[in-house]
Protein backbone atom coordinates (compact mmCIF):
# COMPACT_ATOMS: atom_id res chain seq x y z
CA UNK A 1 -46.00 21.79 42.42
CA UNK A 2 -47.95 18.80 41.49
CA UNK A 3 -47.84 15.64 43.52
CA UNK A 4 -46.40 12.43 42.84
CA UNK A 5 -48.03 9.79 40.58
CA UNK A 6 -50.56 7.98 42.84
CA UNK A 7 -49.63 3.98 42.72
CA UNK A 8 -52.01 1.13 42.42
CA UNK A 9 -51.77 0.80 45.80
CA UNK A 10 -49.70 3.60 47.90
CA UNK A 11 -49.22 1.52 51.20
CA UNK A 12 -48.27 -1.36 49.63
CA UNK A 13 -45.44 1.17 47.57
CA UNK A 14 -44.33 2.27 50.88
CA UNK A 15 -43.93 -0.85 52.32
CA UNK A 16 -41.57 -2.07 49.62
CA UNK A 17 -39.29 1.87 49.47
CA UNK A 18 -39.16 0.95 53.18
CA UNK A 19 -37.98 -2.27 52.81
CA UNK A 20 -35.09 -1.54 49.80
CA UNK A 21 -33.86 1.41 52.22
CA UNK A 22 -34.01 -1.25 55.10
CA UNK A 23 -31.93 -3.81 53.16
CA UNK A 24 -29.87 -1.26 51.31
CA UNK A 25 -28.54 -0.10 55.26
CA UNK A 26 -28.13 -3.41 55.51
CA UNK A 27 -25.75 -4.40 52.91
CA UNK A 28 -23.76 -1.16 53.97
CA UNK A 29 -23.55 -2.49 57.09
CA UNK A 30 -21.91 -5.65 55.96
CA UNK A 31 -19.32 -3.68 53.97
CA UNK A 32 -18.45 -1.94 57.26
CA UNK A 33 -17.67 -5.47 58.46
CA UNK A 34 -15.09 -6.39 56.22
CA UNK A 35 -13.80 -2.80 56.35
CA UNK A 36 -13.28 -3.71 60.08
CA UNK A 37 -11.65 -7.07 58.94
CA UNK A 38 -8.88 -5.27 56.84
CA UNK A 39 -11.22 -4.72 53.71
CA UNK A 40 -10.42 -8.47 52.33
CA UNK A 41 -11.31 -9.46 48.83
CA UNK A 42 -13.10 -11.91 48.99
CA UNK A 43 -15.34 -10.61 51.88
CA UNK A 44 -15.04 -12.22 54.96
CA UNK A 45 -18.21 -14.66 55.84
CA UNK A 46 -20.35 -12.37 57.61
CA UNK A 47 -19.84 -9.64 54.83
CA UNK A 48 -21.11 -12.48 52.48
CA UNK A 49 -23.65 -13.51 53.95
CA UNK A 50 -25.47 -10.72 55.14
CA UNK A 51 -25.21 -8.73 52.15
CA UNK A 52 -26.71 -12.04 50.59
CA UNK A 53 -29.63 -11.29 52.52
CA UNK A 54 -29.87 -7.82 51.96
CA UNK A 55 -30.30 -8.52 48.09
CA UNK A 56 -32.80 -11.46 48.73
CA UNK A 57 -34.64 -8.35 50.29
CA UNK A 58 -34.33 -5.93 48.12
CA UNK A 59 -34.79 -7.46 44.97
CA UNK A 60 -38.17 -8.62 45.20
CA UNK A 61 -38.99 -5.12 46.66
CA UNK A 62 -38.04 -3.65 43.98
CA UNK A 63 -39.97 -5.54 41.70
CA UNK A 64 -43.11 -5.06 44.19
CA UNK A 65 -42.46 -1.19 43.80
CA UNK A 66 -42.86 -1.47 39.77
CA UNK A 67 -45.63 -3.44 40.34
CA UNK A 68 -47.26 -0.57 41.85
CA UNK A 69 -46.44 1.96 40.01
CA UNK A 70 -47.09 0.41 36.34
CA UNK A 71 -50.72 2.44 37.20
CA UNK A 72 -54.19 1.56 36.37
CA UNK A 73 -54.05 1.95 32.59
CA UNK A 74 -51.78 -0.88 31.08
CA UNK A 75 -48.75 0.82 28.61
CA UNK A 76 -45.68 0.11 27.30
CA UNK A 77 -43.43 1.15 30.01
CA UNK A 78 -45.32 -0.15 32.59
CA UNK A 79 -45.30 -3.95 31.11
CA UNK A 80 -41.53 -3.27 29.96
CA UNK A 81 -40.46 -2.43 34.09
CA UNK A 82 -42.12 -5.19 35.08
CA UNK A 83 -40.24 -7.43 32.96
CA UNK A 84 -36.97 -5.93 33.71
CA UNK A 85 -37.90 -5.81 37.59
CA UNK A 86 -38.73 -9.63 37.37
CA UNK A 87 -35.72 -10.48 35.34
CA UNK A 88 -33.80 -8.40 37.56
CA UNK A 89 -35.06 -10.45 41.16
CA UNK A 90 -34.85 -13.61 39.55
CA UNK A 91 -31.22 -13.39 38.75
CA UNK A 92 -30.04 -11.50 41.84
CA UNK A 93 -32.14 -13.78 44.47
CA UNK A 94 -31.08 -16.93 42.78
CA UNK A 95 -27.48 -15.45 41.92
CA UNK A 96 -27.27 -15.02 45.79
CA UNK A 97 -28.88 -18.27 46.70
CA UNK A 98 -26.48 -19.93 45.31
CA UNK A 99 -23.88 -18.05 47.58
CA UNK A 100 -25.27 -19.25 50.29
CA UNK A 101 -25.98 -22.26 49.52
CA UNK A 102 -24.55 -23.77 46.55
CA UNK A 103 -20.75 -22.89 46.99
CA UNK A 104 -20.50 -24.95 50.29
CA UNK A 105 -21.78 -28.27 49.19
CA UNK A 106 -19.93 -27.93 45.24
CA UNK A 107 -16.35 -29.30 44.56
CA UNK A 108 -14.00 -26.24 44.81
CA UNK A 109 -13.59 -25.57 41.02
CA UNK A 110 -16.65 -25.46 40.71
CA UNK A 111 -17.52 -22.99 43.57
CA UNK A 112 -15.14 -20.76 42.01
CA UNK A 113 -16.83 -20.34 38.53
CA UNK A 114 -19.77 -19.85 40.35
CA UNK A 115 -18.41 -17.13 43.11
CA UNK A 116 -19.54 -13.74 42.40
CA UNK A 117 -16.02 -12.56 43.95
CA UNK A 118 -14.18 -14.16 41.87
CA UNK A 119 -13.10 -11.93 38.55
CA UNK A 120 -15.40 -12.67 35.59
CA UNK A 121 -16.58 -16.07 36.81
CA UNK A 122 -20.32 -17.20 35.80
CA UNK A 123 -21.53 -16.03 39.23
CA UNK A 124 -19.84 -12.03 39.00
CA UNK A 125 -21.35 -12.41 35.42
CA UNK A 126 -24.98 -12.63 36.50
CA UNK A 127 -24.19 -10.15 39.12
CA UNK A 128 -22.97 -7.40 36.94
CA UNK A 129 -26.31 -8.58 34.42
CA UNK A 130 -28.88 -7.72 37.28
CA UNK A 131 -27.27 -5.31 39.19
CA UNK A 132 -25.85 -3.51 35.84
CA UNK A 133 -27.98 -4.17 33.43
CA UNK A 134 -31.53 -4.82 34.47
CA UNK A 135 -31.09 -2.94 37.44
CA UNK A 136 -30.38 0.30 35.25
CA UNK A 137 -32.97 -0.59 32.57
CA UNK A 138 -35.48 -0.64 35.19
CA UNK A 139 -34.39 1.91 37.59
CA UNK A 140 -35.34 4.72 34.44
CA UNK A 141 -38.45 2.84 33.42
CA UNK A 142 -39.81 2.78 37.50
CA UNK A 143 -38.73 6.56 37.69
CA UNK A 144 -40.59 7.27 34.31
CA UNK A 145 -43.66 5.60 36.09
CA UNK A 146 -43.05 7.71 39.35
CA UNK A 147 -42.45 11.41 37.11
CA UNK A 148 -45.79 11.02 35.10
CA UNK A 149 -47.23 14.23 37.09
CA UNK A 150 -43.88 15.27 38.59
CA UNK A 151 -40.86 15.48 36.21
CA UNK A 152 -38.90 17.55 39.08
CA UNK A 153 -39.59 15.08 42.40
CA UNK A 154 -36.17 14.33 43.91
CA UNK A 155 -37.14 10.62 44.27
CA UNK A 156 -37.65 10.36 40.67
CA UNK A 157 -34.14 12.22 39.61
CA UNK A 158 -31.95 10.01 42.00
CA UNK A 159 -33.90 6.53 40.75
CA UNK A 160 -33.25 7.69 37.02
CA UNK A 161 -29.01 8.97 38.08
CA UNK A 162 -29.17 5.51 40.02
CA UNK A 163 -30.08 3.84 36.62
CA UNK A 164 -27.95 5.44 34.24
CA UNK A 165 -25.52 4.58 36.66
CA UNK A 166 -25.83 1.24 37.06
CA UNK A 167 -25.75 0.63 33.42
CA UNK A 168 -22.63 2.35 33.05
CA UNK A 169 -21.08 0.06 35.83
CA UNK A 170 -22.92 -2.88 33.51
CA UNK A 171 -21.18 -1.71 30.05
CA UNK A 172 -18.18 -1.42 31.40
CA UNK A 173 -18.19 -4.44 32.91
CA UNK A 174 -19.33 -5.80 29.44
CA UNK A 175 -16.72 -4.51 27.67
CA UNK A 176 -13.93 -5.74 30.02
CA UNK A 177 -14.83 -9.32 29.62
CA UNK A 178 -14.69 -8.92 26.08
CA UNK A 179 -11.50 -7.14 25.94
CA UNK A 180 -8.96 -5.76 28.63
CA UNK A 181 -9.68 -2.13 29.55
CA UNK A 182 -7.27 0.47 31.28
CA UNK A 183 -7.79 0.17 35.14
CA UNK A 184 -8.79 3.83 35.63
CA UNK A 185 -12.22 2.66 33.02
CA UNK A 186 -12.94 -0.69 35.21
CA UNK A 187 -12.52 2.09 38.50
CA UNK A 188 -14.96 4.35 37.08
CA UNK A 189 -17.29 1.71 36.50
CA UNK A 190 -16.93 0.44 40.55
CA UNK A 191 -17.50 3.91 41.35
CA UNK A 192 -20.90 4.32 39.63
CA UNK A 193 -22.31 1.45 40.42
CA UNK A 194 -21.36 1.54 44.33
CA UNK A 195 -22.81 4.71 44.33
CA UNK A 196 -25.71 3.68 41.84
CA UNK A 197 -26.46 0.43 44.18
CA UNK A 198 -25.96 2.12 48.16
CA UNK A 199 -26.70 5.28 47.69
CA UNK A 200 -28.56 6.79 45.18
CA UNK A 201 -31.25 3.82 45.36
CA UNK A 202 -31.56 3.72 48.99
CA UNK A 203 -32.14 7.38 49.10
CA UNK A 204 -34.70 7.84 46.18
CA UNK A 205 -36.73 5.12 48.33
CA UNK A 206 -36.39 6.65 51.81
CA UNK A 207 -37.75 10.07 50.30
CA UNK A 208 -40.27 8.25 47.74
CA UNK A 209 -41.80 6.45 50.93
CA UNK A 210 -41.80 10.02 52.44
CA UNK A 211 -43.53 12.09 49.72
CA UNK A 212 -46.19 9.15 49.25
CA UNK A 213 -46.78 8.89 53.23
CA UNK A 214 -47.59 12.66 53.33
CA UNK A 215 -49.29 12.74 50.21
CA UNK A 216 -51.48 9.72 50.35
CA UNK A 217 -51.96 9.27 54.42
CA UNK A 218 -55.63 10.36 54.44
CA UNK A 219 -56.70 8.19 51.68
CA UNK A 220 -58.55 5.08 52.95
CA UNK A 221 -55.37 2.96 52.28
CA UNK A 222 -53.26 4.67 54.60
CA UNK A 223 -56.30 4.60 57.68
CA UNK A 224 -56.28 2.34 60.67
CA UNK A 225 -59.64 0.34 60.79
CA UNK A 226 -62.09 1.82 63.44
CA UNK A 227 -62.52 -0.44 66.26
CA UNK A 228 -65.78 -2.23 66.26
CA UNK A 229 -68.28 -1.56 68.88
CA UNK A 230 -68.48 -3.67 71.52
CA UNK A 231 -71.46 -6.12 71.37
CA UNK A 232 -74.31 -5.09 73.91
CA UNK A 233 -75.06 -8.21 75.53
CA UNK A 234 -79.42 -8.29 75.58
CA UNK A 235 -81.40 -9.69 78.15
C-alpha cells in the first residue's frame, strides 16, 4: 500500500491535525457542559465561550493543514483549498469574535441579529456559510490533496464524508432560509453536520497526524537537533 502524500512540510502538518483534534475535544467538551446544564438553547456561557475558542483554534489549523498539503508543484486544487480554507477561518474566527466580544458591548437588538443561536440571524448565517459551505468545499479539496498517492487512506475517506457532509448541513440550511422545510429535512441537516464538524473531522486528523508521524519520523523534519559539543576550554 502506498504511503500518504508527503506535505510541504510534515511536522508542521502534524502540528496543525494535532491541534484541530485538540480543539475539536474541546468544543465537545463544552457541549457536555450545557448537557449538564439541562441542554439549554441558547448555550449557557461557558458552552459559548469555550466552544468560541475551540473554533478560533481550529480554524486557522485547518487552513495551516491546506497550506501544507497544496504540495510543491502549484495546481488548481491546491490554490482553490487554500482559498476556501482562508475564506473559511476568516469567517468562523471573526464570526466567533464577535461572540465574544461584540454581543456584550451592542444594544440588545442588535446582539440578537448578530447571535449565531439565534434562528437565521446574520451571525447563524455566517456560521452555517463557513462551517457548511466552505468547510465542505474544502474538506474534499484538502482530502484530494492528502489521496494523491493513497485513494484508500482512512484519513482521506473521513475528511472527504466530513465534507460532503458539511455541505449537506450548508444546503439545507440554504434552502430553509429561503423557504420553510419539513422539520425531519432541517433534522437531517443537524445530524450531518454535528457529525461532519465533531466527529468525522476530529478523527481524520488524529489518524492523519498518526500515519504522517510514522511515515515521515526519520526524515530530517521530524529529528531532534544533536546537542552541540561542549567547547574545550584551551590553555
Amino acid at each position: 500500500m502506498k504511503a500518504l502524500s508527503r506535505p510541504r512540510n510534515p511536522r508542521l502538518a502534524v502540528t496543525a491535525s494535532l491541534v484541530i483534534v485538540g480543539a475539536q475535544l474541546t468544543y465537545l467538551l463544552s457541549l457536555a457542559l450545557n448537557v449538564a446544564a439541562g441542554f439549554p438553547m441558547p448555550p449557557v456561557a461557558a458552552t459559548r465561550t469555550i466552544a468560541s475558542l475551540s473554533v478560533i483554534a481550529s480554524a486557522p489549523a485547518f487552513l495551516l493543514l491546506a497550506w501544507c498539503l497544496r504540495g510543491t508543484r502549484r495546481n488548481a486544487i491546491g490554490d482553490l483549498s487554500i482559498v476556501t480554507a482562508a475564506a473559511f477561518a476568516v469567517i468562523s474566527v471573526l464570526n466567533r469574535a464577535v461572540q465574544l466580544v461584540v454581543l456584550s458591548i451592542v444594544p440588545v437588538q442588535t446582539a440578537r441579529s448578530l447571535d449565531l443561536y439565534v434562528t437565521y440571524s446574520l451571525g447563524q448565517d455566517a456560521e452555517m456559510l463557513a462551517w457548511g459551505l466552505l468547510f465542505g468545499a474544502t474538506g474534499l479539496l484538502v482530502a484530494r490533496a492528502m489521496s494523491v498517492s493513497e485513494v484508500e487512506a482512512w484519513p482521506v475517506r473521513l475528511l472527504a464524508a466530513s465534507g460532503v457532509m458539511a455541505l449537506i448541513a450548508g444546503l439545507v440550511y440554504g434552502a430553509a432560509v429561503i423557504g420553510s422545510l419539513p422539520e425531519w429535512v432541517g433534522g437531517i441537516g443537524i445530524a450531518a453536520g454535528g457529525a461532519a464538524w465533531a466527529l468525522l473531522w476530529p478523527l481524520s486528523a488524529a489518524l492523519y497526524a498518526s500515519a504522517m508521524w510514522h511515515t515521515h519520523q526519520g526524515s530530517t523534519k521530524f529529528r531532534k537537533r544533536p546537542p552541540r559539543a561542549p567547547h574545550r576550554i584551551l590553555g
